[in-house]
Every structure is written in C-alpha cells, then in structure tokens.
Protein backbone atom coordinates (compact mmCIF):
# COMPACT_ATOMS: atom_id res chain seq x y z
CA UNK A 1 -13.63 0.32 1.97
CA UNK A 2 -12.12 2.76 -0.86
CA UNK A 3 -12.60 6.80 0.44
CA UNK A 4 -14.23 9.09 -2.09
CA UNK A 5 -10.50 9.95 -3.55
CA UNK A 6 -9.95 6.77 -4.18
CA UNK A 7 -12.67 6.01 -5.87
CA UNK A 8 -12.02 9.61 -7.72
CA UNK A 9 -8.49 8.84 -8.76
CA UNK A 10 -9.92 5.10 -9.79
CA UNK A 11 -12.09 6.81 -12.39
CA UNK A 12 -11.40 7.84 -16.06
CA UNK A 13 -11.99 11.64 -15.47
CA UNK A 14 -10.54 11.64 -11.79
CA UNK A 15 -7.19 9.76 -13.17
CA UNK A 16 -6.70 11.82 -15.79
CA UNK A 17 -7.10 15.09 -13.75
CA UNK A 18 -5.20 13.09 -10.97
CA UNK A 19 -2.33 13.25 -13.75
CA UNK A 20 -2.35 16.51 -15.02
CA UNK A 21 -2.51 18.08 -11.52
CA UNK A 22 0.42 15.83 -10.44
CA UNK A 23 -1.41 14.69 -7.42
CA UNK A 24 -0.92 11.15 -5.52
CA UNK A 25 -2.97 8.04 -6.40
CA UNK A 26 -3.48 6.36 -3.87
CA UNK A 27 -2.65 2.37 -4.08
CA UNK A 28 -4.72 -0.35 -2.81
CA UNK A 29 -3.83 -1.79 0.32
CA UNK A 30 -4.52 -5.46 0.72
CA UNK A 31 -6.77 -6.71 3.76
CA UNK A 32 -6.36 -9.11 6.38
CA UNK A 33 -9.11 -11.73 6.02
CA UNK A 34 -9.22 -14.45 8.25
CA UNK A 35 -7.08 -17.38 7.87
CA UNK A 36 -4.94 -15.84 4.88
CA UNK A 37 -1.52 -15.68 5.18
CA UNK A 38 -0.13 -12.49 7.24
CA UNK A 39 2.56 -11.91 4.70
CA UNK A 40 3.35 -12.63 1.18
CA UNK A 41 6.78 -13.94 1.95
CA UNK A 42 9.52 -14.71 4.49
CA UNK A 43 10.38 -12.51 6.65
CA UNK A 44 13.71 -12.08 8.21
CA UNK A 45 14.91 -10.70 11.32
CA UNK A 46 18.50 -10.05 12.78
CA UNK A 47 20.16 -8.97 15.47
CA UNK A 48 23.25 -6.99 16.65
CA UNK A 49 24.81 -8.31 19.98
CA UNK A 50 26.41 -5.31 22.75
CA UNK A 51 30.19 -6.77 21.33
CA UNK A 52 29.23 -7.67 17.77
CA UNK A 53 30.93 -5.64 14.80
C-alpha cells in the first residue's frame, strides 16, 4: 500500500514539484507474496575463520 507521498511524487504535478524542490522519490519496494521466490538471485555468504588471513 503506496503512502500519500508516494502517490504525490507518482503524479505529474507532485513529480515535477518533487524535482524542482530536490526532494526524495521514493522507489517501490517489491512484496513478498506467497510462494514467490524470496530473492531475485543467488545469494552468497562467507566466512572468516579466528586464524584465517
């Protein structure tokens, strides 16, 4: 659900005053539904042992 600024920024007007007041637009975020995937790619994770360099 998009807040009001979002929906502001989204709009002709609010964008263009969003640009000539140099303030933030805010992205949209995708949602989890059920059964998607939880990313959109591999993920990769490492680790450092105690002794490692």
């Amino acid at each position: 659900m998009a807040d009001r600024y979002q929906r502001f920024t989204a709009s002709a007007p609010g964008g263009f005053l969003a640009r000539r007041l140099g303030l933030p637009r805010p992205e949209s975020l995708r949602r989890y539904h059920a059964g998607a995937p939880v990313t959109a790619g591999p993920v990769v994770l490492g680790a450092r042992t105690a002794g490692g360099c």
